[in-house]
C-alpha atoms as a PDB file:
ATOM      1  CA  UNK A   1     -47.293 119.271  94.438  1.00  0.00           C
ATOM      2  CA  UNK A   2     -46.791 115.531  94.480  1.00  0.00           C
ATOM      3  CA  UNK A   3     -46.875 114.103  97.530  1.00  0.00           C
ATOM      4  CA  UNK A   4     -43.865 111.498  98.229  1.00  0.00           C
ATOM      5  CA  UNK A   5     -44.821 107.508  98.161  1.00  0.00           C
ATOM      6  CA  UNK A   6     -42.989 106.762 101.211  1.00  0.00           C
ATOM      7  CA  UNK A   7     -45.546 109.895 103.096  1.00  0.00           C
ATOM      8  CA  UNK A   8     -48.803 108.398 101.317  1.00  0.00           C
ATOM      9  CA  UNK A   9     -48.101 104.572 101.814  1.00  0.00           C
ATOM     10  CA  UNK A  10     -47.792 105.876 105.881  1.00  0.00           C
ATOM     11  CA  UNK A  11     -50.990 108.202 105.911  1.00  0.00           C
ATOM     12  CA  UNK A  12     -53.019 105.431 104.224  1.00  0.00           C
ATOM     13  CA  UNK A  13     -51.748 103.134 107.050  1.00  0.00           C
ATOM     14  CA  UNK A  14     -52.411 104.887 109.641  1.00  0.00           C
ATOM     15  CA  UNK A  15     -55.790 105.337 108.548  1.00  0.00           C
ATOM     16  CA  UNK A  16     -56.511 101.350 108.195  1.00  0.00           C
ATOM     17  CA  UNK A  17     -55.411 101.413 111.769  1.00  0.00           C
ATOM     18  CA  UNK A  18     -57.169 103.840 113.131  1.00  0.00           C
ATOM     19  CA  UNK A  19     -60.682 102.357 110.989  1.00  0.00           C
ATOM     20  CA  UNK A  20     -59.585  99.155 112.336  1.00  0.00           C
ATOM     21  CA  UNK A  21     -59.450 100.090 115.720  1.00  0.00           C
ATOM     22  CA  UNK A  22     -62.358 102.213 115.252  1.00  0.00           C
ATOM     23  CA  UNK A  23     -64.787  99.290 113.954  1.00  0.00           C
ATOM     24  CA  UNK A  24     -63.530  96.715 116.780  1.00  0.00           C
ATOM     25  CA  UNK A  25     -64.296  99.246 119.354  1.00  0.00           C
ATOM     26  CA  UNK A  26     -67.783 100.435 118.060  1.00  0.00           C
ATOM     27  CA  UNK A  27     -69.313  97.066 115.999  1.00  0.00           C
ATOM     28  CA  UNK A  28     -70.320  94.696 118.247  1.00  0.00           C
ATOM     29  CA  UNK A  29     -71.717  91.209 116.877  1.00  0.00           C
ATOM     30  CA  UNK A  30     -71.424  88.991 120.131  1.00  0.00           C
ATOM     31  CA  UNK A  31     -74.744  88.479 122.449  1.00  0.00           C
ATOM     32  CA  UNK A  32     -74.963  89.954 125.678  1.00  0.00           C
ATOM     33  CA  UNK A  33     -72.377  89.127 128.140  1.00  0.00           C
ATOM     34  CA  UNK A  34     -73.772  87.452 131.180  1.00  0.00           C
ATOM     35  CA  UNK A  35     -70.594  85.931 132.865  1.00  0.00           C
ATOM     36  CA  UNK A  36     -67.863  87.062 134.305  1.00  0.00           C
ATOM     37  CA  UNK A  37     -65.788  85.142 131.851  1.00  0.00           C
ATOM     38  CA  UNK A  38     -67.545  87.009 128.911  1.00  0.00           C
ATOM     39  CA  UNK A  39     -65.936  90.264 129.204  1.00  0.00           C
ATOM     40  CA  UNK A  40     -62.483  88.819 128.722  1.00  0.00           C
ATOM     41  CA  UNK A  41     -63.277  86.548 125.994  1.00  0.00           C
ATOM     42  CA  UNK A  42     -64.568  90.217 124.556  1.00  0.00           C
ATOM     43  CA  UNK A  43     -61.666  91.677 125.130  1.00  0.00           C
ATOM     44  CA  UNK A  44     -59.805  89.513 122.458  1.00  0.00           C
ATOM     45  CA  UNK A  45     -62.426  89.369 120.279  1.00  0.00           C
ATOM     46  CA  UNK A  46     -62.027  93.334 119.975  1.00  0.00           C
ATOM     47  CA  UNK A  47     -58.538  92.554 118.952  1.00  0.00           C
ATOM     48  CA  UNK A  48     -58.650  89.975 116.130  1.00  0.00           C
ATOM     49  CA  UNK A  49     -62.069  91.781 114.817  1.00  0.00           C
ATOM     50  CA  UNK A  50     -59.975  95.274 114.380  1.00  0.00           C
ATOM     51  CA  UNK A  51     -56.711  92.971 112.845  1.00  0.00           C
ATOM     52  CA  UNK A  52     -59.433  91.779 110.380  1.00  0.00           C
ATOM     53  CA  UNK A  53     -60.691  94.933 109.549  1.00  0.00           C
ATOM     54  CA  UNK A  54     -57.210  96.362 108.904  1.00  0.00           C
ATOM     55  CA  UNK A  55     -56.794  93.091 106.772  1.00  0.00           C
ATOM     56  CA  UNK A  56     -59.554  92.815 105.050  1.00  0.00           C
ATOM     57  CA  UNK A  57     -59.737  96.445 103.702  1.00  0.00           C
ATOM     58  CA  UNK A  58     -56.063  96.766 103.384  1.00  0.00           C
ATOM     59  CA  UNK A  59     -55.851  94.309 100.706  1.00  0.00           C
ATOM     60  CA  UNK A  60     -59.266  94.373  98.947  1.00  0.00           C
ATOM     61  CA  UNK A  61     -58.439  98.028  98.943  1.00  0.00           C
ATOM     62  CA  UNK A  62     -54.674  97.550  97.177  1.00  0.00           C
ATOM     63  CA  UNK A  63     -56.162  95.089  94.723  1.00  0.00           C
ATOM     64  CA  UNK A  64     -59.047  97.529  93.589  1.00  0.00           C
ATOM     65  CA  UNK A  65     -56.419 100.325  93.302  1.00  0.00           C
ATOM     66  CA  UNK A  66     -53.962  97.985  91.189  1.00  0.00           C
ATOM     67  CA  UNK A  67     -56.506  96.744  89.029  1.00  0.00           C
ATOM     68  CA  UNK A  68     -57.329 100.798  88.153  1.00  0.00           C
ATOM     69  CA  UNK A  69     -54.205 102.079  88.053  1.00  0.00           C
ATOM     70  CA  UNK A  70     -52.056  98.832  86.190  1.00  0.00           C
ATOM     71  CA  UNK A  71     -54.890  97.876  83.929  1.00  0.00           C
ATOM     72  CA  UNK A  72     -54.081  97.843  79.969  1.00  0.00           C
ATOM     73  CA  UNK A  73     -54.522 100.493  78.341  1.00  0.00           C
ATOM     74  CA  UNK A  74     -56.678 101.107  75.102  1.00  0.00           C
ATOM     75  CA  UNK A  75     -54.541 100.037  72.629  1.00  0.00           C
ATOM     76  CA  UNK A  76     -51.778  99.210  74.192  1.00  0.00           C
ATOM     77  CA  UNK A  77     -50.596  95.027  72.800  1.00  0.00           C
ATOM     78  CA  UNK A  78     -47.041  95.370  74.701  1.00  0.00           C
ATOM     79  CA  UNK A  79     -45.724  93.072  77.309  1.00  0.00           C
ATOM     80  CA  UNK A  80     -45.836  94.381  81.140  1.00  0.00           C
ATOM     81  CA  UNK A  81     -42.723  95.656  82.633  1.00  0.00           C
ATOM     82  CA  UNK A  82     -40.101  93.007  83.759  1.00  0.00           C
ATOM     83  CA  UNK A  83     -39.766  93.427  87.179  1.00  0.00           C
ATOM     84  CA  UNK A  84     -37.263  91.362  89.551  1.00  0.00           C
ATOM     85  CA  UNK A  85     -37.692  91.469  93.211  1.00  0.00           C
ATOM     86  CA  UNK A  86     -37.794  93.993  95.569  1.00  0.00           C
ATOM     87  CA  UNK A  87     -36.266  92.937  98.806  1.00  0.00           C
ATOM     88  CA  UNK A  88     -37.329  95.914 101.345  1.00  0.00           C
ATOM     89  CA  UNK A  89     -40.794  95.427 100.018  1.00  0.00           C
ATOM     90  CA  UNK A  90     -40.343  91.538 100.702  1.00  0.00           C
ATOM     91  CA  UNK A  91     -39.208  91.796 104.192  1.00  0.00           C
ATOM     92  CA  UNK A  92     -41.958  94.269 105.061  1.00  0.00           C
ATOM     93  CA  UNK A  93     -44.741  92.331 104.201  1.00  0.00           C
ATOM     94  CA  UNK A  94     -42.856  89.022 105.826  1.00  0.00           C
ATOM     95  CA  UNK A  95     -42.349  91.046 109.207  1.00  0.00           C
ATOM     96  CA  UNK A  96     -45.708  92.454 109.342  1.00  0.00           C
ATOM     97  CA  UNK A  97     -47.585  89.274 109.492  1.00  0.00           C
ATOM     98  CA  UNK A  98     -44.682  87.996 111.317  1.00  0.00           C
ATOM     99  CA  UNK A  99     -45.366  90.091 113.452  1.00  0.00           C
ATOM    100  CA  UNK A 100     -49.188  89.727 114.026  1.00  0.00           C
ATOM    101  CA  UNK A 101     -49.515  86.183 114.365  1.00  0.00           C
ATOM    102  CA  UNK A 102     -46.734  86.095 117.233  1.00  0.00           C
ATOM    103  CA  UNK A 103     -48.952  89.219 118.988  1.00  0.00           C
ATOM    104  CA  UNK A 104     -52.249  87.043 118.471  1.00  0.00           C
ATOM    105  CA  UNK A 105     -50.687  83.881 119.519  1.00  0.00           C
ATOM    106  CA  UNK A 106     -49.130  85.001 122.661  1.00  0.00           C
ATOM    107  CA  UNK A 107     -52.426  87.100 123.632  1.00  0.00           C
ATOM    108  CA  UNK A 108     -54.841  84.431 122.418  1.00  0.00           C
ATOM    109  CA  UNK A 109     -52.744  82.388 124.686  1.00  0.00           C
ATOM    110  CA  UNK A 110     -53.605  84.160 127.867  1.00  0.00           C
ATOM    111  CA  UNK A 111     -57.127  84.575 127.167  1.00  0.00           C
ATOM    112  CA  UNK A 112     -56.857  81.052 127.129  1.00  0.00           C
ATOM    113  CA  UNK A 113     -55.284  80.228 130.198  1.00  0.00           C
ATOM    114  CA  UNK A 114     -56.924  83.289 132.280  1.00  0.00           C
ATOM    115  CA  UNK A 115     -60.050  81.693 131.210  1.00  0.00           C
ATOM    116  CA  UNK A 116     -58.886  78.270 132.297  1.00  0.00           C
ATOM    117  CA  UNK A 117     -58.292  76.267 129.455  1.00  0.00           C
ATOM    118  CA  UNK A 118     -55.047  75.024 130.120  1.00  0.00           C
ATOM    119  CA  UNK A 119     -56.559  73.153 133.510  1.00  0.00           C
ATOM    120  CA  UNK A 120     -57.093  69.621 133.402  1.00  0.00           C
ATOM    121  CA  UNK A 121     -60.777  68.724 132.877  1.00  0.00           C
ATOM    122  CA  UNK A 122     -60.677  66.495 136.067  1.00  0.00           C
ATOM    123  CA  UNK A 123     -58.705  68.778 138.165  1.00  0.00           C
ATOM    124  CA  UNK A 124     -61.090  68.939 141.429  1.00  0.00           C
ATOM    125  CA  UNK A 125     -58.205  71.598 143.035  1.00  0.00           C
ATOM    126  CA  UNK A 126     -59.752  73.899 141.125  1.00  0.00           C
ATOM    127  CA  UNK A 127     -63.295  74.155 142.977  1.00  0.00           C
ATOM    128  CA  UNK A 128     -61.958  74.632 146.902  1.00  0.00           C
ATOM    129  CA  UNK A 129     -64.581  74.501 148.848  1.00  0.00           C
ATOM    130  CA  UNK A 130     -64.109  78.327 150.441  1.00  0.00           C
ATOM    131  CA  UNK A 131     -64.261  79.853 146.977  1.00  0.00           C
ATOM    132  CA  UNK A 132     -60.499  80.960 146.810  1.00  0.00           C
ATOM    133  CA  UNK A 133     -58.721  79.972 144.000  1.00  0.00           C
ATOM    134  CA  UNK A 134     -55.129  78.518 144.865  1.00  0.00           C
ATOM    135  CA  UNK A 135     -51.909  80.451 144.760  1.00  0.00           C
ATOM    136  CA  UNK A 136     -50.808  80.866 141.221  1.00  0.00           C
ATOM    137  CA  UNK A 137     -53.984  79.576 139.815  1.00  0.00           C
ATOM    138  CA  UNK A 138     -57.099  80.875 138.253  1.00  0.00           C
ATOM    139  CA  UNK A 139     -60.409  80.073 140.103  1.00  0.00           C
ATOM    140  CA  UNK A 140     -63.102  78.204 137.296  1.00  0.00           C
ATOM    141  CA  UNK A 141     -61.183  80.063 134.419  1.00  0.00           C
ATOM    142  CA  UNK A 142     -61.796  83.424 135.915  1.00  0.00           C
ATOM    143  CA  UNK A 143     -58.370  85.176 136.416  1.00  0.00           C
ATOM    144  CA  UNK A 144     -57.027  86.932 140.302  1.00  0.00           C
ATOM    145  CA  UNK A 145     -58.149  90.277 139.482  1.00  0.00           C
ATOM    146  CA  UNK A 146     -62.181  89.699 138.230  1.00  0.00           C
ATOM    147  CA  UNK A 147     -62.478  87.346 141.618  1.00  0.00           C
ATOM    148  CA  UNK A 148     -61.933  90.615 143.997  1.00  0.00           C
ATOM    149  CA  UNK A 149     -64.510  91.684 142.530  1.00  0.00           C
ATOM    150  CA  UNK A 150     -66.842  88.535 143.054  1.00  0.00           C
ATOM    151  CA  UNK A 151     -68.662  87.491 146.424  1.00  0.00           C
ATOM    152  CA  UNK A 152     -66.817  84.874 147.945  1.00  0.00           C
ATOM    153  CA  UNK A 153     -69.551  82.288 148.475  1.00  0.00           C
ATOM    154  CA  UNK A 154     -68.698  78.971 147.894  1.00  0.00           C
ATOM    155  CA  UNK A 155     -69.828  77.388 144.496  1.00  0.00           C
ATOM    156  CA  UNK A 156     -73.018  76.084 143.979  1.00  0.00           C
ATOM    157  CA  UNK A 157     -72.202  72.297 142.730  1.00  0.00           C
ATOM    158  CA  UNK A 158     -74.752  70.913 140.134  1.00  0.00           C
ATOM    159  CA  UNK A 159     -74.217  67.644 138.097  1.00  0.00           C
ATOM    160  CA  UNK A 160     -74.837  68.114 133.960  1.00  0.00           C
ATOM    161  CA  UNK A 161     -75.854  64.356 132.458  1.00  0.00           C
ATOM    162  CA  UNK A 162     -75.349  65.039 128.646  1.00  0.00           C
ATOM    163  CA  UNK A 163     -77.438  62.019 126.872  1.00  0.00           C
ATOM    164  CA  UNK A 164     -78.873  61.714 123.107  1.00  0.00           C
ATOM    165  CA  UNK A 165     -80.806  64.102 122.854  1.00  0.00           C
ATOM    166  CA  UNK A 166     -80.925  66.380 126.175  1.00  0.00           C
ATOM    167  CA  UNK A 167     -79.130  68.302 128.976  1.00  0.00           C
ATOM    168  CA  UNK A 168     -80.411  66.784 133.131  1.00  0.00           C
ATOM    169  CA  UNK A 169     -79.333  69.388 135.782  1.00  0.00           C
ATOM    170  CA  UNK A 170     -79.258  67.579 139.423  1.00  0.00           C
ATOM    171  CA  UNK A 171     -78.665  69.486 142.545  1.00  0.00           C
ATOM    172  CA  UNK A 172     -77.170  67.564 145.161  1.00  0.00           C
ATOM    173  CA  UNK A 173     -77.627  69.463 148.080  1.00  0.00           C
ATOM    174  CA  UNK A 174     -81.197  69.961 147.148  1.00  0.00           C
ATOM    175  CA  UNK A 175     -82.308  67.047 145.722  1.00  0.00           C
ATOM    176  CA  UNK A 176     -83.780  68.204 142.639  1.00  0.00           C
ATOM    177  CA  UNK A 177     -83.536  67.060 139.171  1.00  0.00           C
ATOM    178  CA  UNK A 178     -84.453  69.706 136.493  1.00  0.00           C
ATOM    179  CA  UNK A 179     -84.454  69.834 131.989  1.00  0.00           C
ATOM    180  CA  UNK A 180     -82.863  73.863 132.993  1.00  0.00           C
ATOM    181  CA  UNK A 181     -80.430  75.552 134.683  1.00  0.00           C
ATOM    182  CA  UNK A 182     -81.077  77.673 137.243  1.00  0.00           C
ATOM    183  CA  UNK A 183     -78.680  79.727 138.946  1.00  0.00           C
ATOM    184  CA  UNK A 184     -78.518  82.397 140.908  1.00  0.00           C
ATOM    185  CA  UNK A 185     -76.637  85.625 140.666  1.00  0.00           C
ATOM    186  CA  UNK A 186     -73.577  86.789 141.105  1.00  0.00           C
ATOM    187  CA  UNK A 187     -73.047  82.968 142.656  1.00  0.00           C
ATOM    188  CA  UNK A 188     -70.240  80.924 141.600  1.00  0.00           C
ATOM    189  CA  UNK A 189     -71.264  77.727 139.645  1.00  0.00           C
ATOM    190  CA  UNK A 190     -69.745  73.875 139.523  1.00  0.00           C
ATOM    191  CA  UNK A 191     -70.976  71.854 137.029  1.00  0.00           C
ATOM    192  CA  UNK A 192     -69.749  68.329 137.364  1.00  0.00           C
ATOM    193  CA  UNK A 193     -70.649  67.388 133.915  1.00  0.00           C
ATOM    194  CA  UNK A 194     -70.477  63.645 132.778  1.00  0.00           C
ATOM    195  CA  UNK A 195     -71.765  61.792 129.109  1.00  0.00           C
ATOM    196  CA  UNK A 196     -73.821  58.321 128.787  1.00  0.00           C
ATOM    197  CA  UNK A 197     -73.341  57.605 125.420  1.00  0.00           C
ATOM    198  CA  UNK A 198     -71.296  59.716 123.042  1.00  0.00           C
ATOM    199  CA  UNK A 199     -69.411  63.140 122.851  1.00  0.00           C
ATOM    200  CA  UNK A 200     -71.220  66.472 123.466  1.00  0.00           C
ATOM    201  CA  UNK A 201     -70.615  69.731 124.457  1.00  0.00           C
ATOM    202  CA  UNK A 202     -71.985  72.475 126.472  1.00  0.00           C
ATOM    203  CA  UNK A 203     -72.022  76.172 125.148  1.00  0.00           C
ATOM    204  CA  UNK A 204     -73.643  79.247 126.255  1.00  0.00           C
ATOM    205  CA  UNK A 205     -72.887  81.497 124.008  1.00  0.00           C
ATOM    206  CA  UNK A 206     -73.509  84.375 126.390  1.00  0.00           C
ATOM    207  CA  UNK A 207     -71.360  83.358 128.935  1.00  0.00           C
ATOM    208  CA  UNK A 208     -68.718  82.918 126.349  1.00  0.00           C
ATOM    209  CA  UNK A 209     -68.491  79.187 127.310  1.00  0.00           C
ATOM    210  CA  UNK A 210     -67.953  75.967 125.524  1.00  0.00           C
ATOM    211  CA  UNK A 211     -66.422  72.768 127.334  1.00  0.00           C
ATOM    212  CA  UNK A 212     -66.555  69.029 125.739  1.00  0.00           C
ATOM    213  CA  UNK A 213     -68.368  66.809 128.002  1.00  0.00           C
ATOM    214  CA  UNK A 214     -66.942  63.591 127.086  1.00  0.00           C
ATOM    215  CA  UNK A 215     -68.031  59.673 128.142  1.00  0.00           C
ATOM    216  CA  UNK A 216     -65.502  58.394 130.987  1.00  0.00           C
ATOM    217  CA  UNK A 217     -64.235  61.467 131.392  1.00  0.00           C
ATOM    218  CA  UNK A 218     -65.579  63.824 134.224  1.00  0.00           C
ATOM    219  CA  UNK A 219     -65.687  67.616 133.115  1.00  0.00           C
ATOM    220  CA  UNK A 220     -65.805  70.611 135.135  1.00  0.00           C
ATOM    221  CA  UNK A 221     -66.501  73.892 134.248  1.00  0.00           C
ATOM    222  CA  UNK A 222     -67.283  76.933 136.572  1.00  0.00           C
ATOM    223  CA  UNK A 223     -68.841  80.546 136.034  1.00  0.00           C
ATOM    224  CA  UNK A 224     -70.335  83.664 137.626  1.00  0.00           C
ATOM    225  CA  UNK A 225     -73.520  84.534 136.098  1.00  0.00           C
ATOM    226  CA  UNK A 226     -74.320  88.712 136.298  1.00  0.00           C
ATOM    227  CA  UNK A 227     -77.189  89.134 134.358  1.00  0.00           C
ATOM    228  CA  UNK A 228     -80.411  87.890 135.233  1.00  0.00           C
ATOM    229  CA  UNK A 229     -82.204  86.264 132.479  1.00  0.00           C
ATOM    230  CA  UNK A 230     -82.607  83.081 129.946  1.00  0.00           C
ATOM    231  CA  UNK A 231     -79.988  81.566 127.548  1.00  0.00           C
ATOM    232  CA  UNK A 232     -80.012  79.211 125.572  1.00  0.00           C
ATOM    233  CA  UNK A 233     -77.715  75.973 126.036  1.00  0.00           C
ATOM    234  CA  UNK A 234     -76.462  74.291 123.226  1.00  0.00           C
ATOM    235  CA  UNK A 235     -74.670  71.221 122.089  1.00  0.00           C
ATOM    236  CA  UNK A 236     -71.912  72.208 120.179  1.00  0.00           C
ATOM    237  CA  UNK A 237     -70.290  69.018 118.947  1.00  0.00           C
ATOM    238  CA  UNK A 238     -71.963  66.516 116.780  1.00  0.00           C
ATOM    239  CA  UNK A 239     -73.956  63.818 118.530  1.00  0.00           C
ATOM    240  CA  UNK A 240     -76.100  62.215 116.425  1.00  0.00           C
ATOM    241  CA  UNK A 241     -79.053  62.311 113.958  1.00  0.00           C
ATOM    242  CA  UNK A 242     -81.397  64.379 116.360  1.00  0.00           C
ATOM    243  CA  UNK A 243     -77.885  66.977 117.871  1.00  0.00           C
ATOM    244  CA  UNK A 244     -79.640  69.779 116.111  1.00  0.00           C
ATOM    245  CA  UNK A 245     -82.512  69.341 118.711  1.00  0.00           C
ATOM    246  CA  UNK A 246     -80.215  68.890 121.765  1.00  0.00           C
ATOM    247  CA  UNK A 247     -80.641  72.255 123.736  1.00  0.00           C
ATOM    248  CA  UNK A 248     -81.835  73.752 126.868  1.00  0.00           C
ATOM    249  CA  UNK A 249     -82.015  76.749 128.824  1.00  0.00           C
ATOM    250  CA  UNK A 250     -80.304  78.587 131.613  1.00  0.00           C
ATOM    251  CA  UNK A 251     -81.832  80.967 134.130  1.00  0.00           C
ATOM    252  CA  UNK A 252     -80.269  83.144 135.964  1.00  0.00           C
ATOM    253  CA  UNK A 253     -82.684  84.472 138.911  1.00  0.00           C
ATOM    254  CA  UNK A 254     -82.228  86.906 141.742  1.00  0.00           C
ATOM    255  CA  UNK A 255     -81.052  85.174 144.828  1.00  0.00           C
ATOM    256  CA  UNK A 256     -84.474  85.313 146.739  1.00  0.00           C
ATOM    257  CA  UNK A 257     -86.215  84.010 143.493  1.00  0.00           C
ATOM    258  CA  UNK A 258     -83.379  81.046 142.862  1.00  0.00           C
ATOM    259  CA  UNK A 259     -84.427  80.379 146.856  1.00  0.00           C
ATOM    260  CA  UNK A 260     -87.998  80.494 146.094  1.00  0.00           C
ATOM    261  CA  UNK A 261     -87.700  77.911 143.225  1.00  0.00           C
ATOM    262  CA  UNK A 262     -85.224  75.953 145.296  1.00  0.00           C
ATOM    263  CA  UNK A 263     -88.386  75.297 148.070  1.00  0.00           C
ATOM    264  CA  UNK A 264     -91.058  75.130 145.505  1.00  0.00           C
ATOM    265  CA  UNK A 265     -89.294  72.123 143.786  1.00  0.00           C
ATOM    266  CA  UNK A 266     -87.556  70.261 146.635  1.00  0.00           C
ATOM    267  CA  UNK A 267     -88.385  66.875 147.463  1.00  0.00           C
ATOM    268  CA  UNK A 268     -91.285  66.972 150.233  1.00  0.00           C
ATOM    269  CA  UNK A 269     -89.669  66.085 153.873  1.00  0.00           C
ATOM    270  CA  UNK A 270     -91.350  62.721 155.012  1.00  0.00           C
ATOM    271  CA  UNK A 271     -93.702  63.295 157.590  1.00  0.00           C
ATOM    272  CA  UNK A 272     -92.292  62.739 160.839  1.00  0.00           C
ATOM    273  CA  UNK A 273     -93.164  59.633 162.729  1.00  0.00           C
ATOM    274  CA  UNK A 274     -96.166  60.016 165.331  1.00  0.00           C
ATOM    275  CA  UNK A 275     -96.713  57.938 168.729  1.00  0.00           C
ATOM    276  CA  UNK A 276    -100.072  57.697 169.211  1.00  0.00           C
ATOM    277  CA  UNK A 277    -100.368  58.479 173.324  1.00  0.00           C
ATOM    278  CA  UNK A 278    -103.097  56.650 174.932  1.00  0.00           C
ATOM    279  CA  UNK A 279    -104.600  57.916 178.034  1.00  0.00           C
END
C-alpha cells in the first residue's frame, strides 16, 4: 500500500521536530552556568540550537533524497521535466520561515531585555542601594521572578579599570586593589567598569556575560554568582596587538572565605597615636 505524500511529508516533520527538540534538550555545548543570568541565556540557547537542528537536517536531508531519487538515469540524454510554479508549495516554505524568525525575534528580544540589555550603560537607578530593583524594571539584568529567589543584600560595588593589556579590580569599601575577581556567593555584584585607552570588553563566559567597557563612557554591569569556583575573564573585543593576552580570573568563594581574603588583603589600620604618660 502506498502511503499518501501529504501523510509522509507530515510524519517526516514531525519527526525533525521531535529530533530537534530532542537534541536541544539533551546536547549541551555551553560551560557551566555560574550566574543567575546563565540559566536564562540557556533557556534561549535551547531554542535556536533545536530550530537549527530541525534546519540543518531538514534540508541536508531533502537535498540527499533529491539528488537519489531525481538523478539521471543510465542512459537517459532527455531534458528534465518543465515545471512552472507551485504556489501552495511557495507560500509554505515563505510562512514557515516567516514564521520562525518573528518567534526568534520577539523571544530573543526578551532574553534581551530580562537580561538587561536594553538599560542604559550609565543608568545608576539600576543599582539601589537596598537591592530592590524598581517597579517595572529588572534589577542588574536579572528579571522579577529569579530576584525572589536571591538574598536581598545590597550589591557589593567593585570598580573594573580595563587598560592594554589587563583587567584591575578595586574595592572601595575595602581598600584593596587586586589582578582577580573575587566575589562571594550568592551576593549581588556592581562593577563600575571604566577604559584608559581604547575599547574592551568583559566576558565570562560562564556567567553568560559580555558588556563593552568603553573610554568616557562609564559601564555597569551586575550579577549573582552561585557556583563557587574560577573563571576565566576575557576581553572580547579587539584591543590591540597583545588583546589575545588580555584575561583574568574570577573567584567565586564561600562567604566566610571571601571575608577571610577580604582581612588578609586589607590595607593595615595605622597604628593609633600613643601619649607617652610621665609619672
Amino acid at each position: 500500500m502506498r502511503i499518501p505524500a501529504a501523510i509522509l511529508t507530515l510524519l517526516t516533520g514531525m519527526a525533525l521536530v521531535l529530533t530537534g527538540l530532542w537534541v536541544g534538550q539533551t546536547i549541551n555545548l555551553l560551560p557551566e552556568d555560574a550566574s543567575l543570568n546563565a540559566p536564562v541565556y540557556d533557556e534561549l540557547f535551547q531554542v535556536l540550537f533545536s530550530i537549527g537542528t530541525i534546519l540543518l537536517i531538514g534540508i541536508v536531508g531533502l537535498i540527499v533524497y533529491s539528488l537519489v531519487r531525481f538523478r539521471r538515469r543510465v542512459g537517459d540524454s532527455g531534458d528534465g521535466i518543465a515545471l512552472e510554479g507551485n504556489l501552495p508549495l511557495e507560500i509554505l516554505w515563505t510562512a514557515i520561515p516567516a514564521v520562525v524568525v518573528l518567534f526568534v525575534g520577539i523571544y530573543s528580544y526578551d532574553i534581551y531585555d530580562r537580561m538587561g540589555g536594553m538599560t542604559p550603560l550609565n543608568d545608576h537607578s539600576m543599582h539601589a542601594m537596598h537591592g530592590e530593583a524598581p517597579e517595572g524594571r529588572t534589577w542588574g539584568g536579572i528579571s522579577p521572578v529569579a530576584l525572589e529567589a536571591e538574598t536581598q543584600e545590597p550589591p557589593l560595588p567593585i570598580d573594573v579599570t580595563a587598560m592594554q593589556f589587563a583587567f584591575i579590580f578595586h574595592y572601595p569599601d575595602a581598600g584593596i586593589t587586586s589582578g582577580e575577581l573575587h566575589v562571594p556567593l550568592g551576593q549581588p555584584i556592581a562593577l563600575h567598569m571604566q577604559a584608559n585607552d581604547v575599547i574592551h570588553a568583559f566576558w565570562v563566559p560562564q556567567f553568560r556575560l559580555k558588556q563593552d567597557v568603553i573610554p568616557g563612557q562609564p559601564t555597569l554591569l551586575s550579577f549573582t554568582p552561585t557556583r563557587v569556583g574560577r573563571y576565566p575573564i576575557v576581553c572580547a573585543e579587539l584591543c590591540g596587538p597583545y588583546h589575545g593576552g588580555m584575561r583574568s580570573t574570577v573567584i567565586v568563594d564561600e562567604p566566610d572565605t571571601f571575608a577571610s581574603w577580604v582581612a588578609q588583603n586589607s590595607p593595615a589600620a595605622p597604628p593609633a597615636a600613643t601619649t607617652a604618660v610621665q609619672s
